[in-house]
PDB file of N, CA and C in Angstrom:
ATOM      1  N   UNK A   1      87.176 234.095 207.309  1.00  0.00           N
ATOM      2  CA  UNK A   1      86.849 234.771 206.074  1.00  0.00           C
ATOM      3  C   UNK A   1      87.505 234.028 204.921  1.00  0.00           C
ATOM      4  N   UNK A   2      86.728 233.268 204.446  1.00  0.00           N
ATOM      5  CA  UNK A   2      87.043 232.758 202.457  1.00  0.00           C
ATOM      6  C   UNK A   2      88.141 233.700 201.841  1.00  0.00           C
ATOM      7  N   UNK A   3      88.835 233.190 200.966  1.00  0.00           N
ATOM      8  CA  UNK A   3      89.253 234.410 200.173  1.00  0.00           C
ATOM      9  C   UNK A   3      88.516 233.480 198.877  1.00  0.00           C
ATOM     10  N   UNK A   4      88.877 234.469 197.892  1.00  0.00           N
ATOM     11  CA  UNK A   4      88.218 233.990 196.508  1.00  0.00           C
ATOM     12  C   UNK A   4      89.043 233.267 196.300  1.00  0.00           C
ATOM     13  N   UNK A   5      88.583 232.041 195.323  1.00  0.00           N
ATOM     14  CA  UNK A   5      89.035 231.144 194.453  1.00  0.00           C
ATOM     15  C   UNK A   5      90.331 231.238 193.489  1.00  0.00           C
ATOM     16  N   UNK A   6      91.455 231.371 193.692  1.00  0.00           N
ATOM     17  CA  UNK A   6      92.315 231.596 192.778  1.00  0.00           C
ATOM     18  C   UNK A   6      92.752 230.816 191.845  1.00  0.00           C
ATOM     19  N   UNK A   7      92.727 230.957 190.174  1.00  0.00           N
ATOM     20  CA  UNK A   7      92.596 230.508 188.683  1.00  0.00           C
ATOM     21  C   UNK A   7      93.613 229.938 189.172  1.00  0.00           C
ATOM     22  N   UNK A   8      93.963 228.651 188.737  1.00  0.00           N
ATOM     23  CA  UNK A   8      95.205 228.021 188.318  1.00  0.00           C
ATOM     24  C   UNK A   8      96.036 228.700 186.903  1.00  0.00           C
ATOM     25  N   UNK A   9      97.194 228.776 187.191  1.00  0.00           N
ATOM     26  CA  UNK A   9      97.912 229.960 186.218  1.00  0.00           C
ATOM     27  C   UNK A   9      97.821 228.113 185.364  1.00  0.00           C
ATOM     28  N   UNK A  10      97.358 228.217 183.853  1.00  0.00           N
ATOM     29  CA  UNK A  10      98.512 227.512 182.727  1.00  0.00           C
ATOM     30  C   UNK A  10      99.286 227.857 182.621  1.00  0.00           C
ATOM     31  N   UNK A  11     100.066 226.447 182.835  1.00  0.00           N
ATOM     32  CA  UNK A  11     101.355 226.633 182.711  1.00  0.00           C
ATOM     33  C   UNK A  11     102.247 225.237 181.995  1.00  0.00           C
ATOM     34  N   UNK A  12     102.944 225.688 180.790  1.00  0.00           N
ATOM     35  CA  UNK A  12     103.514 224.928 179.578  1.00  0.00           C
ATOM     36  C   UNK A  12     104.918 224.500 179.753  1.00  0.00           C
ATOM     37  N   UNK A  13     105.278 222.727 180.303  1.00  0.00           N
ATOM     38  CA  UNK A  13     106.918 223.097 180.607  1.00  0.00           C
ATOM     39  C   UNK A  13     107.214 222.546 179.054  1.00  0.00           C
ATOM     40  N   UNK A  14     108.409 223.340 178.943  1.00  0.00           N
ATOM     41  CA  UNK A  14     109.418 223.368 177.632  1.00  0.00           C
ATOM     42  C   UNK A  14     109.897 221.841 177.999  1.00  0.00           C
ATOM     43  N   UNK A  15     110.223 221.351 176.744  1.00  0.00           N
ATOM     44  CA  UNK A  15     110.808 220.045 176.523  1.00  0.00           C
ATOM     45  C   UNK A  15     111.986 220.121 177.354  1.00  0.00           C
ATOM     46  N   UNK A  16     112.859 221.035 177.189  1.00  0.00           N
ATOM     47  CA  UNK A  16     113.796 221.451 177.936  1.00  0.00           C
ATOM     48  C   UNK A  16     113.839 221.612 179.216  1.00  0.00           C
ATOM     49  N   UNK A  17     113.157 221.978 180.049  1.00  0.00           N
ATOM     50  CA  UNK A  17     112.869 222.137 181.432  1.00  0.00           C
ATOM     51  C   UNK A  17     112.177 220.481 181.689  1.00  0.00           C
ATOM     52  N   UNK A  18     111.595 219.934 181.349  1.00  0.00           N
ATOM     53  CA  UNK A  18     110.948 219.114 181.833  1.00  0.00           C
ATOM     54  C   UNK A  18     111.949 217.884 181.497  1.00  0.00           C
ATOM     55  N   UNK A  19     113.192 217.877 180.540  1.00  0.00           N
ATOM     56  CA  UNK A  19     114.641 216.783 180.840  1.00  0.00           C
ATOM     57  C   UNK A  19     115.460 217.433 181.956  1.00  0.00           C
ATOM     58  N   UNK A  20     115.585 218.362 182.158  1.00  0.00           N
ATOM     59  CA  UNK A  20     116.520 219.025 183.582  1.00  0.00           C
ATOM     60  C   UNK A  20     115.757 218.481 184.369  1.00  0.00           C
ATOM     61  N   UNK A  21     114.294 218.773 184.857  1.00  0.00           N
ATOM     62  CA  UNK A  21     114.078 218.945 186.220  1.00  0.00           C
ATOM     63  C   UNK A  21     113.849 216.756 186.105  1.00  0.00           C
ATOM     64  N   UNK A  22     113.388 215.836 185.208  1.00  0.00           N
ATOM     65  CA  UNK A  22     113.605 214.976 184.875  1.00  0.00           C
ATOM     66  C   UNK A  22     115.287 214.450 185.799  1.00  0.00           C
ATOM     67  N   UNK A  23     115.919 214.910 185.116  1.00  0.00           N
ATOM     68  CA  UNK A  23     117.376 214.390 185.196  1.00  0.00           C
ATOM     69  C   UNK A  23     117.771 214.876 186.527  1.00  0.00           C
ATOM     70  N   UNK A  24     116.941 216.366 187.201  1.00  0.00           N
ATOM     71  CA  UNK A  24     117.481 215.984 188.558  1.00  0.00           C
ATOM     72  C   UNK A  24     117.002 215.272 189.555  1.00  0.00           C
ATOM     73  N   UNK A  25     115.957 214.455 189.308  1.00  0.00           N
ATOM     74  CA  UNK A  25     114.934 213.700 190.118  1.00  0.00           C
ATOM     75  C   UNK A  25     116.036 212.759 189.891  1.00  0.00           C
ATOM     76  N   UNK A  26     116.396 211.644 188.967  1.00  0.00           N
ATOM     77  CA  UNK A  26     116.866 210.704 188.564  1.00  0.00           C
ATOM     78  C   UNK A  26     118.327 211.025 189.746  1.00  0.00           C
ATOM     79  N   UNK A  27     118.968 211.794 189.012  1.00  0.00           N
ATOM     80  CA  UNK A  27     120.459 211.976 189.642  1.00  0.00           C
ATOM     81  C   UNK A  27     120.600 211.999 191.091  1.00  0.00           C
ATOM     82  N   UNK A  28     119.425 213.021 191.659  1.00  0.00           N
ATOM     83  CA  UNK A  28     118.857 212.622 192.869  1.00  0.00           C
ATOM     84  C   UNK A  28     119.233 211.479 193.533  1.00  0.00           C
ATOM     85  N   UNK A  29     117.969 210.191 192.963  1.00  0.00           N
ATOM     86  CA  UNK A  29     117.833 209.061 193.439  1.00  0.00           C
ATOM     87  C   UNK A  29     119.303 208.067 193.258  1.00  0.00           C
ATOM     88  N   UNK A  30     119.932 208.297 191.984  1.00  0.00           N
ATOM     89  CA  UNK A  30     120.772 207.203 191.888  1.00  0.00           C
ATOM     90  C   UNK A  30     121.932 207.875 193.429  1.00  0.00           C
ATOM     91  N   UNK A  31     122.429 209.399 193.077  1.00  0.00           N
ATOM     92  CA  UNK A  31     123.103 209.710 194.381  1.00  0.00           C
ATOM     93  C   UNK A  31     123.200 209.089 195.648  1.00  0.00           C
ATOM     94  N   UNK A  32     121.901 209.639 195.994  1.00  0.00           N
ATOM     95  CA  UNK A  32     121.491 209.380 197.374  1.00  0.00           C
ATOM     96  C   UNK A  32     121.740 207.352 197.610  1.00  0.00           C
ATOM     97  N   UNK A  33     121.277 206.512 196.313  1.00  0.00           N
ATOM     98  CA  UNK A  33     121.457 204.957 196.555  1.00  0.00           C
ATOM     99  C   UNK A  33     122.941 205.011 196.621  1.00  0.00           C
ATOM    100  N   UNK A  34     123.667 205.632 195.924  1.00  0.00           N
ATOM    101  CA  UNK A  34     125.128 205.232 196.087  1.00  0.00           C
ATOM    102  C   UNK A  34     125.993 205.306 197.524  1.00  0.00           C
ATOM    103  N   UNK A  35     125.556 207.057 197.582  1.00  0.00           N
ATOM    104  CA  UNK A  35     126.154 207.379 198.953  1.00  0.00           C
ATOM    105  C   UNK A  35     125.864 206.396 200.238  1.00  0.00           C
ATOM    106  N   UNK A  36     124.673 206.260 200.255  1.00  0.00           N
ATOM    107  CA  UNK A  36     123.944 205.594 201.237  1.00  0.00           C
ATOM    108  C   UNK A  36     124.738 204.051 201.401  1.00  0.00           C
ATOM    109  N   UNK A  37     125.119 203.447 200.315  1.00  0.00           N
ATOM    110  CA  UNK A  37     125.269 202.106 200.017  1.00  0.00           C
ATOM    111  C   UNK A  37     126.996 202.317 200.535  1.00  0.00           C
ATOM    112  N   UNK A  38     127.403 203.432 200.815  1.00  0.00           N
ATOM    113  CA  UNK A  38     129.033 203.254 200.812  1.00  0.00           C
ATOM    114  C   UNK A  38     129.857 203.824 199.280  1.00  0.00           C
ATOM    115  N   UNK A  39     129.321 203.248 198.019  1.00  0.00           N
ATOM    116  CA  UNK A  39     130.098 203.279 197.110  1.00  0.00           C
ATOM    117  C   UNK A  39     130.748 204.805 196.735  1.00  0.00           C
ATOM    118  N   UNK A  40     129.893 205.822 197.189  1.00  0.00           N
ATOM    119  CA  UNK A  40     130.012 206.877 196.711  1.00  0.00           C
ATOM    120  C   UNK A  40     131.164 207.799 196.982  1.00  0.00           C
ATOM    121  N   UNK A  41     131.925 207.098 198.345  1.00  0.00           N
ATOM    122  CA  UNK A  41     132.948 207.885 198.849  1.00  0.00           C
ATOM    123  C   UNK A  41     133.759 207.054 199.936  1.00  0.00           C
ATOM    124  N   UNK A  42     134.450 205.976 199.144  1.00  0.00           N
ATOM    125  CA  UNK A  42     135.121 204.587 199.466  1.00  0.00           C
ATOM    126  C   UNK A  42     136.081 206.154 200.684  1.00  0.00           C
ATOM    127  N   UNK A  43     136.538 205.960 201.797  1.00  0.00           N
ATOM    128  CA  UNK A  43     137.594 206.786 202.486  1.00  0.00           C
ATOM    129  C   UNK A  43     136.898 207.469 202.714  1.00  0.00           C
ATOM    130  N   UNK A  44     135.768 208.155 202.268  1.00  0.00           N
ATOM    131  CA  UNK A  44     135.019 209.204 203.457  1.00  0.00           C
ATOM    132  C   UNK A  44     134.592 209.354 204.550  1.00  0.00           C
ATOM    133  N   UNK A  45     134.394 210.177 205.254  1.00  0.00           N
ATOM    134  CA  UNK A  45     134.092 210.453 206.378  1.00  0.00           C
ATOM    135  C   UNK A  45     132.868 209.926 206.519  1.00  0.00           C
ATOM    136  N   UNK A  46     132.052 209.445 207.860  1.00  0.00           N
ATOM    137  CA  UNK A  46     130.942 208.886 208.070  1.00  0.00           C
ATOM    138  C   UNK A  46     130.158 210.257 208.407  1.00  0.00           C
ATOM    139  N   UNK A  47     130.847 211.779 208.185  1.00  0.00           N
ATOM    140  CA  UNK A  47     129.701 212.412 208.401  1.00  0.00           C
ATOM    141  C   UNK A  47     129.553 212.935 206.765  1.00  0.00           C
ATOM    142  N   UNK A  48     130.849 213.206 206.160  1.00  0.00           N
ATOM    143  CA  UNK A  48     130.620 213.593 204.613  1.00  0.00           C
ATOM    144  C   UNK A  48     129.617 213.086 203.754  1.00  0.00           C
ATOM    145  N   UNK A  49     129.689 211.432 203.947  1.00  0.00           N
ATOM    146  CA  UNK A  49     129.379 210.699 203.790  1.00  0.00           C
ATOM    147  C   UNK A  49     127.157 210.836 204.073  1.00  0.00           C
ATOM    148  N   UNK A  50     127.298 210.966 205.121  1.00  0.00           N
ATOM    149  CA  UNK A  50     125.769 211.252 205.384  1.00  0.00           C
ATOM    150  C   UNK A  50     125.222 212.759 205.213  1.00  0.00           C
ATOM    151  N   UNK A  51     126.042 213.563 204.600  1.00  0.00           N
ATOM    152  CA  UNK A  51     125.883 214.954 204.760  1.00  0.00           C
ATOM    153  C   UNK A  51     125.090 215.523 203.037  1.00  0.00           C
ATOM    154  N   UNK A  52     126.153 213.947 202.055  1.00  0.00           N
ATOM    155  CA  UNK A  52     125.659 214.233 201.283  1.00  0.00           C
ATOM    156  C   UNK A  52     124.603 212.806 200.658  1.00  0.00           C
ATOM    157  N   UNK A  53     124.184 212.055 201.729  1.00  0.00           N
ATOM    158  CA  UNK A  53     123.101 211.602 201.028  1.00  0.00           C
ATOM    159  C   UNK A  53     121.706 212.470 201.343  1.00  0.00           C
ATOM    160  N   UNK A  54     121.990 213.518 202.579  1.00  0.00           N
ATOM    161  CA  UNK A  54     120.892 214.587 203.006  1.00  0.00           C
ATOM    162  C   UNK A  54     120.890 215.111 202.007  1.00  0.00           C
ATOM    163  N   UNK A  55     121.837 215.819 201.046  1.00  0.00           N
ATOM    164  CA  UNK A  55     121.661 216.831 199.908  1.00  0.00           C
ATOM    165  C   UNK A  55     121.546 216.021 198.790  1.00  0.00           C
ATOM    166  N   UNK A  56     121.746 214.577 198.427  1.00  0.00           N
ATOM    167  CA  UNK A  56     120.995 214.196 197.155  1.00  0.00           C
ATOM    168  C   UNK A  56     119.557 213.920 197.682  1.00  0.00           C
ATOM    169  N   UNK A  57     118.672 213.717 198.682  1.00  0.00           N
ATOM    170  CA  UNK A  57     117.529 213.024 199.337  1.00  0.00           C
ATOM    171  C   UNK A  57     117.061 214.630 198.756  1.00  0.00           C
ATOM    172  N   UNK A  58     117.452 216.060 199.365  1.00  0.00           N
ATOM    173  CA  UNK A  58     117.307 217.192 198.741  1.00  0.00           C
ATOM    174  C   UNK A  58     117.082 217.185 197.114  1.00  0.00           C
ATOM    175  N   UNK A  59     117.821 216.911 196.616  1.00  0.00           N
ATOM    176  CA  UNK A  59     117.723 217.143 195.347  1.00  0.00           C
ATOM    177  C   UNK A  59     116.736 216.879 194.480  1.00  0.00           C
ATOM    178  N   UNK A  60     115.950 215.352 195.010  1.00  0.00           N
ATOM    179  CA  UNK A  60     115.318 214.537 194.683  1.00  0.00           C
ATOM    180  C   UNK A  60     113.958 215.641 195.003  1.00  0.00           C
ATOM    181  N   UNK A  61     113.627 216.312 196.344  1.00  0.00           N
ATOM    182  CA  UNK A  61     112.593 216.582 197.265  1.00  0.00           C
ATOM    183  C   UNK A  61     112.334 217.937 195.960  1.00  0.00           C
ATOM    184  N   UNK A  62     113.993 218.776 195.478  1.00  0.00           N
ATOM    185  CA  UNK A  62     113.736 220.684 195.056  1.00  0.00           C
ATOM    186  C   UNK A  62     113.430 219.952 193.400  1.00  0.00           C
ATOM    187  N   UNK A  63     113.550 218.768 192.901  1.00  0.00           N
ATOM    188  CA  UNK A  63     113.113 218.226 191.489  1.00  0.00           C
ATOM    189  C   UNK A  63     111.429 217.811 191.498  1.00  0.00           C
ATOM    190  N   UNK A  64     111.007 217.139 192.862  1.00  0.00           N
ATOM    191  CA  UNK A  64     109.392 216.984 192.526  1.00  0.00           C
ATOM    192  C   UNK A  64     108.587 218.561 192.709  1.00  0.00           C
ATOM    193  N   UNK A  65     109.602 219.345 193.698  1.00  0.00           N
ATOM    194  CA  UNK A  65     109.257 220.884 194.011  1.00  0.00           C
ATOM    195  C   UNK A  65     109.220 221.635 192.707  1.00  0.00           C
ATOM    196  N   UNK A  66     110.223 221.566 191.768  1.00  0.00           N
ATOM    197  CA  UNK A  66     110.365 222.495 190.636  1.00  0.00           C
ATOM    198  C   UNK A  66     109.000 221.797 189.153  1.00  0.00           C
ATOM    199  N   UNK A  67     109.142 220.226 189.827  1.00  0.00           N
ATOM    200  CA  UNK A  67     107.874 219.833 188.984  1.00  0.00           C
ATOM    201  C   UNK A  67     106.459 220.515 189.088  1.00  0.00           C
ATOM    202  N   UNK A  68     106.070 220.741 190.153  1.00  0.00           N
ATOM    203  CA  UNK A  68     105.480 221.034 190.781  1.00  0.00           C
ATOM    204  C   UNK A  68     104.967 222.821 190.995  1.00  0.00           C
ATOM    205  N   UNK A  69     106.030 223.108 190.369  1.00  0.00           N
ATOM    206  CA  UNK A  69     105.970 224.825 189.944  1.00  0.00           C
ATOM    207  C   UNK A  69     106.165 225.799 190.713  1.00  0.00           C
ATOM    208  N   UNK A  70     107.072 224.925 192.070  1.00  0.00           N
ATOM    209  CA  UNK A  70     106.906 225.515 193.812  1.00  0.00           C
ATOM    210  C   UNK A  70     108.753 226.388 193.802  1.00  0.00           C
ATOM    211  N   UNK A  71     108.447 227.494 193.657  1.00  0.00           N
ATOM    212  CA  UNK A  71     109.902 228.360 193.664  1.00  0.00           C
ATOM    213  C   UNK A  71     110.750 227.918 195.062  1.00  0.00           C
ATOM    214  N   UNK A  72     110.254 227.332 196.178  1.00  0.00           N
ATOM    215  CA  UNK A  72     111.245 226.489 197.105  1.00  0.00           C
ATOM    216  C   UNK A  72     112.012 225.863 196.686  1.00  0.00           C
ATOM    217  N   UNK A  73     111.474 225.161 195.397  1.00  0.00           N
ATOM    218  CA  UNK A  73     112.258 224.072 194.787  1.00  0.00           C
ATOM    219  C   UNK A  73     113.892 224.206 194.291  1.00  0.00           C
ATOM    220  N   UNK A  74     113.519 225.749 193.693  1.00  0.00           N
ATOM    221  CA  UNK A  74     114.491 226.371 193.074  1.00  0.00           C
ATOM    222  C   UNK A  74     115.494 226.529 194.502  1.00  0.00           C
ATOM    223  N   UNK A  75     115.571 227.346 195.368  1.00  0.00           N
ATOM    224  CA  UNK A  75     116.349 227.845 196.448  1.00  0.00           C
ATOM    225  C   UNK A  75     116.752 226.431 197.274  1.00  0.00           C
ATOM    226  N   UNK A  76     116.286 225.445 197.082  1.00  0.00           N
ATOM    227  CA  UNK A  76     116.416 224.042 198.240  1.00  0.00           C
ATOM    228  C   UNK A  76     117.161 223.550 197.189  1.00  0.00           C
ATOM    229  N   UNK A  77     117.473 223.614 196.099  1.00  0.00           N
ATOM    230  CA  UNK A  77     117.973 223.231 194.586  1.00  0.00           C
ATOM    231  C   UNK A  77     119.729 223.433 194.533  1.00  0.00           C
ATOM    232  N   UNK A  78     119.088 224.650 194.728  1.00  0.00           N
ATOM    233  CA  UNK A  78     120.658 225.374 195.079  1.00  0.00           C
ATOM    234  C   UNK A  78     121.263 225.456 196.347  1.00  0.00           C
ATOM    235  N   UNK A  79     120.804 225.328 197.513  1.00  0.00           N
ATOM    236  CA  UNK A  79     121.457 225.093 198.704  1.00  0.00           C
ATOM    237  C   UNK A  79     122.015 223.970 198.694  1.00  0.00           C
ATOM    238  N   UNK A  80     121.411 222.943 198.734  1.00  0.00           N
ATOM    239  CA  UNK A  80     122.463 221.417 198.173  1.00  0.00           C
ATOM    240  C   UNK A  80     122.920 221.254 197.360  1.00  0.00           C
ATOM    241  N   UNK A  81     122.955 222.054 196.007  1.00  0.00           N
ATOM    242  CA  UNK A  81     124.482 222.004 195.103  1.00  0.00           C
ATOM    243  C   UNK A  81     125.375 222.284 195.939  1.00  0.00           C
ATOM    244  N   UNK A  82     124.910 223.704 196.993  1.00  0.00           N
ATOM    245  CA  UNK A  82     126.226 224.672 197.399  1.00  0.00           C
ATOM    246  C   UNK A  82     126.505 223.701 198.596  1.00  0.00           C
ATOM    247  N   UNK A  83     125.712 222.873 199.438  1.00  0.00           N
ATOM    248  CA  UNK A  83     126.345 221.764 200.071  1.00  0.00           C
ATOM    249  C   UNK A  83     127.419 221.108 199.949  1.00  0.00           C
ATOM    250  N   UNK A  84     126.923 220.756 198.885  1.00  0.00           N
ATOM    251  CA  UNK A  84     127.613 219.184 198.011  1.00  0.00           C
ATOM    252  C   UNK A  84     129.248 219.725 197.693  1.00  0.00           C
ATOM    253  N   UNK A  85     129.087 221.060 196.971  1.00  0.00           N
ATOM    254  CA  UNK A  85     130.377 221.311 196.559  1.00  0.00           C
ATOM    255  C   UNK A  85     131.452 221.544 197.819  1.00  0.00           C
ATOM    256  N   UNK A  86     130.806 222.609 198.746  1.00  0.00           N
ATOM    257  CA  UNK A  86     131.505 222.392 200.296  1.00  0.00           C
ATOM    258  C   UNK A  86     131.948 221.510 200.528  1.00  0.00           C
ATOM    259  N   UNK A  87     131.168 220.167 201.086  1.00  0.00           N
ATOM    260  CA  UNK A  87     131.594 219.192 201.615  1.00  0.00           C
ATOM    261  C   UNK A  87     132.589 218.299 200.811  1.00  0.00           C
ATOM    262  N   UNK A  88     132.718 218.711 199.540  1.00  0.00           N
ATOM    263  CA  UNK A  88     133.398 217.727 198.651  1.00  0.00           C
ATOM    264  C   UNK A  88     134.932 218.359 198.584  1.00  0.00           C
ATOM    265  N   UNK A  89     134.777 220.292 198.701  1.00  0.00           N
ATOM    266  CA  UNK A  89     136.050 220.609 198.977  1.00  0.00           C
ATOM    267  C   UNK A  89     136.641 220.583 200.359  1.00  0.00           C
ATOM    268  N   UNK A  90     135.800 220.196 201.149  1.00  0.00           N
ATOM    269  CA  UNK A  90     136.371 219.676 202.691  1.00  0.00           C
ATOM    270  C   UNK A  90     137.075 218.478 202.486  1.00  0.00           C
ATOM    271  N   UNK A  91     136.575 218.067 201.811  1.00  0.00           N
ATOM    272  CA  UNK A  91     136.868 216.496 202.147  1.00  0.00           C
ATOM    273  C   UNK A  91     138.156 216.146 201.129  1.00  0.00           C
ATOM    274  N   UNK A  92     138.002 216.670 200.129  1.00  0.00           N
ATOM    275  CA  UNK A  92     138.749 216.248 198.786  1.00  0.00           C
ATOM    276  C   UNK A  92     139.687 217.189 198.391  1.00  0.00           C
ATOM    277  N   UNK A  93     139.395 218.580 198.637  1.00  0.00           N
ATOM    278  CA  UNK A  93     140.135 219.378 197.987  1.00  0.00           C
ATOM    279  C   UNK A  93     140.089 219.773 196.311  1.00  0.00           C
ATOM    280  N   UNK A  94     139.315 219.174 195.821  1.00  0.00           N
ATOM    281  CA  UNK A  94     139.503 219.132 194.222  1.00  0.00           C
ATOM    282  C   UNK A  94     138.673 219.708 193.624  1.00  0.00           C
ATOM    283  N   UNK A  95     139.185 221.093 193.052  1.00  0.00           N
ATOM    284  CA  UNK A  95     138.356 222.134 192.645  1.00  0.00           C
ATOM    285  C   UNK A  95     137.691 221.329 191.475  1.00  0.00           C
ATOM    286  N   UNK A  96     137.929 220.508 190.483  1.00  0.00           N
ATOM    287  CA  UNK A  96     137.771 219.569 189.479  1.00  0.00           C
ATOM    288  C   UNK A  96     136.515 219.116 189.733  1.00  0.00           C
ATOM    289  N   UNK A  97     136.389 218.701 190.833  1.00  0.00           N
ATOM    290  CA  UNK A  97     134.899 217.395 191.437  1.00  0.00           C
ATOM    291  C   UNK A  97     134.037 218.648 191.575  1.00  0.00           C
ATOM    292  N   UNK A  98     134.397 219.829 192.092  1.00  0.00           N
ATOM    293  CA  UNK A  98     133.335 220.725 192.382  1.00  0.00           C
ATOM    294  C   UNK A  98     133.032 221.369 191.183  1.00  0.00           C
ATOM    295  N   UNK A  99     133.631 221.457 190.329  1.00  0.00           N
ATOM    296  CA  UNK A  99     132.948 222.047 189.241  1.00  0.00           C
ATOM    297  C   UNK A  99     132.104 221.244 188.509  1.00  0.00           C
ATOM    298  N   UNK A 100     132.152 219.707 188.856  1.00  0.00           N
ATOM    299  CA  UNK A 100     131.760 218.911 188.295  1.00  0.00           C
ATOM    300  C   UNK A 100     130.605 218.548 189.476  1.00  0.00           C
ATOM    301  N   UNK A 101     130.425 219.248 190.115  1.00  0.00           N
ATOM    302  CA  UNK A 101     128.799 219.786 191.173  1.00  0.00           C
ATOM    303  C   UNK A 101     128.427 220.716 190.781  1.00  0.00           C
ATOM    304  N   UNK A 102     128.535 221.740 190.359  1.00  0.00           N
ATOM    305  CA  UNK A 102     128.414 223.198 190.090  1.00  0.00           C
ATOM    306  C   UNK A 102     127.545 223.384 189.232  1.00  0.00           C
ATOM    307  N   UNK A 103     128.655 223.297 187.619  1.00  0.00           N
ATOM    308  CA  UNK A 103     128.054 223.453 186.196  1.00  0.00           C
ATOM    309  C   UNK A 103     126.565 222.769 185.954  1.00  0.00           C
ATOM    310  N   UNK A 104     126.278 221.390 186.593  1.00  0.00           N
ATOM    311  CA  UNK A 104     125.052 221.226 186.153  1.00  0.00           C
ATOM    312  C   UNK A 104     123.995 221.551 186.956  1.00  0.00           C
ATOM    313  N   UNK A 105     124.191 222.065 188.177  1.00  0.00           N
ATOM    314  CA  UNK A 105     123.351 222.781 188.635  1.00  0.00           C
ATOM    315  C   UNK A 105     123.112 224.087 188.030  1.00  0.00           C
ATOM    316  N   UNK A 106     124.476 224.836 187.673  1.00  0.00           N
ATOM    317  CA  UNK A 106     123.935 226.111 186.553  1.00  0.00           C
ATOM    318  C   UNK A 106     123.508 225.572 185.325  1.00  0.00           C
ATOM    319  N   UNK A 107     123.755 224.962 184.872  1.00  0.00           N
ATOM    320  CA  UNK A 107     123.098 224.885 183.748  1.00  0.00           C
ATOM    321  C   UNK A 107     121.356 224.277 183.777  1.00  0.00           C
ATOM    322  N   UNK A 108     120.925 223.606 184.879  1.00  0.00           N
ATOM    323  CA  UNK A 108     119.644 223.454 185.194  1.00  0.00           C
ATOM    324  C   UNK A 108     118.943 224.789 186.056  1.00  0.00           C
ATOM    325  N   UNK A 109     120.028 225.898 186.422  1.00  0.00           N
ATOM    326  CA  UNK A 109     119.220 227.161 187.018  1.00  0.00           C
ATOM    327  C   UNK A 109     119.116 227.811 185.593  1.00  0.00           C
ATOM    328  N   UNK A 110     120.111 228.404 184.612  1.00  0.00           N
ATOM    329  CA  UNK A 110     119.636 228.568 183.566  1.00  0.00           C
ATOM    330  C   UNK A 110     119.059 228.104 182.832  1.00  0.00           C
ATOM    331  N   UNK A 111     118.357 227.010 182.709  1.00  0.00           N
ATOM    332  CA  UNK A 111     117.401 226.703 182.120  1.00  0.00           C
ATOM    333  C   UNK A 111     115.602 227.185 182.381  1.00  0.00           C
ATOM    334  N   UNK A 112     115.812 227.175 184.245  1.00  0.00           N
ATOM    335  CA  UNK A 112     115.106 227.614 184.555  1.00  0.00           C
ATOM    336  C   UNK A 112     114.521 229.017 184.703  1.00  0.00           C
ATOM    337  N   UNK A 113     115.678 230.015 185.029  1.00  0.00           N
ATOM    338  CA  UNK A 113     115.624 231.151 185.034  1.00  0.00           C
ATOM    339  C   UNK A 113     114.413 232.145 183.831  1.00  0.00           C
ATOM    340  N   UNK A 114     114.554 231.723 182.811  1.00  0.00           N
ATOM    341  CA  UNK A 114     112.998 232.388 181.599  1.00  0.00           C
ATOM    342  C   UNK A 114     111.955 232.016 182.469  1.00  0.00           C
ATOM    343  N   UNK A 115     111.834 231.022 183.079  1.00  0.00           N
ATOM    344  CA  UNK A 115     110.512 230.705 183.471  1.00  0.00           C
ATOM    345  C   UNK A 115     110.009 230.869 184.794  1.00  0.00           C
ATOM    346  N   UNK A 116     111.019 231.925 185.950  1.00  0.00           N
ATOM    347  CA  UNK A 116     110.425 232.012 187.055  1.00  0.00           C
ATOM    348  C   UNK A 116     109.492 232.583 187.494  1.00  0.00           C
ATOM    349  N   UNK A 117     108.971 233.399 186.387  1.00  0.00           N
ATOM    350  CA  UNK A 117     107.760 233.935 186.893  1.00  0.00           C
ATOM    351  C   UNK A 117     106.545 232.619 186.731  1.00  0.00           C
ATOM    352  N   UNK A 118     106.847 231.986 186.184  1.00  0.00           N
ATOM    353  CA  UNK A 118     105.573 230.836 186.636  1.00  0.00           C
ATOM    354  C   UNK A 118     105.999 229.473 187.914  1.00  0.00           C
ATOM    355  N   UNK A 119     107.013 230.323 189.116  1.00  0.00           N
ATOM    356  CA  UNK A 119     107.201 229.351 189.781  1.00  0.00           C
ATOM    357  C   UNK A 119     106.135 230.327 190.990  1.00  0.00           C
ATOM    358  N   UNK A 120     105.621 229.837 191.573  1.00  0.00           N
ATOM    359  CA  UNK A 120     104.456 230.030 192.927  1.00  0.00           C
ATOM    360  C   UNK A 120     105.617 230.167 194.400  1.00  0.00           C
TER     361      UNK A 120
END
């Protein structure tokens, strides 16, 4: 059984939303090249180490998702912030580095937050 045709909602991203979700694609990619390459965590653990090029490879995946207008994006968004900051206070201890994981993930969920009703 067909179902009917469902309208594509228009939908307008704010200049603002579209440099966040922008900047987390980017941050994403450079992450994930660093970690991957070694530089990112000279003394880390070889699993820290791969734990968080999984959650920037993430980041990259919940930024084409949030482009994309797919509310997974949002929740896969935030599970690898909340990764990242874990593994960084496992490893490091330094409430400092984690806030410096944190804040710009809130500040890219508040950005998003006005606009979840147009995430699918």
């Amino acid at each position: 059984m067909a179902g009917k045709p469902t309208a594509k909602k228009h939908r307008q991203r704010s200049t603002l939303l579209t440099v966040a979700i922008i900047l987390v694609i980017l941050h994403g990619i450079f992450m994930t090249v660093l970690y991957y390459s070694g530089m990112g965590g000279s003394g880390s653990s070889p699993v820290a180490l791969s734990l968080m090029v999984l959650a920037s490879i993430a980041d990259v995946i919940a930024g084409i998702a949030l482009w994309g207008w797919k509310r997974w994006g949002i929740y896969l968004y935030a599970a690898a912030t909340v990764l990242k900051a874990v593994i960084i206070l496992i490893y490091s201890l330094s409430a400092i580095t984690v806030f410096g994981v944190l804040v710009p993930a809130i500040v890219v969920l508040y950005i998003i937050t006005p606009r979840l009703k147009d995430f699918d």
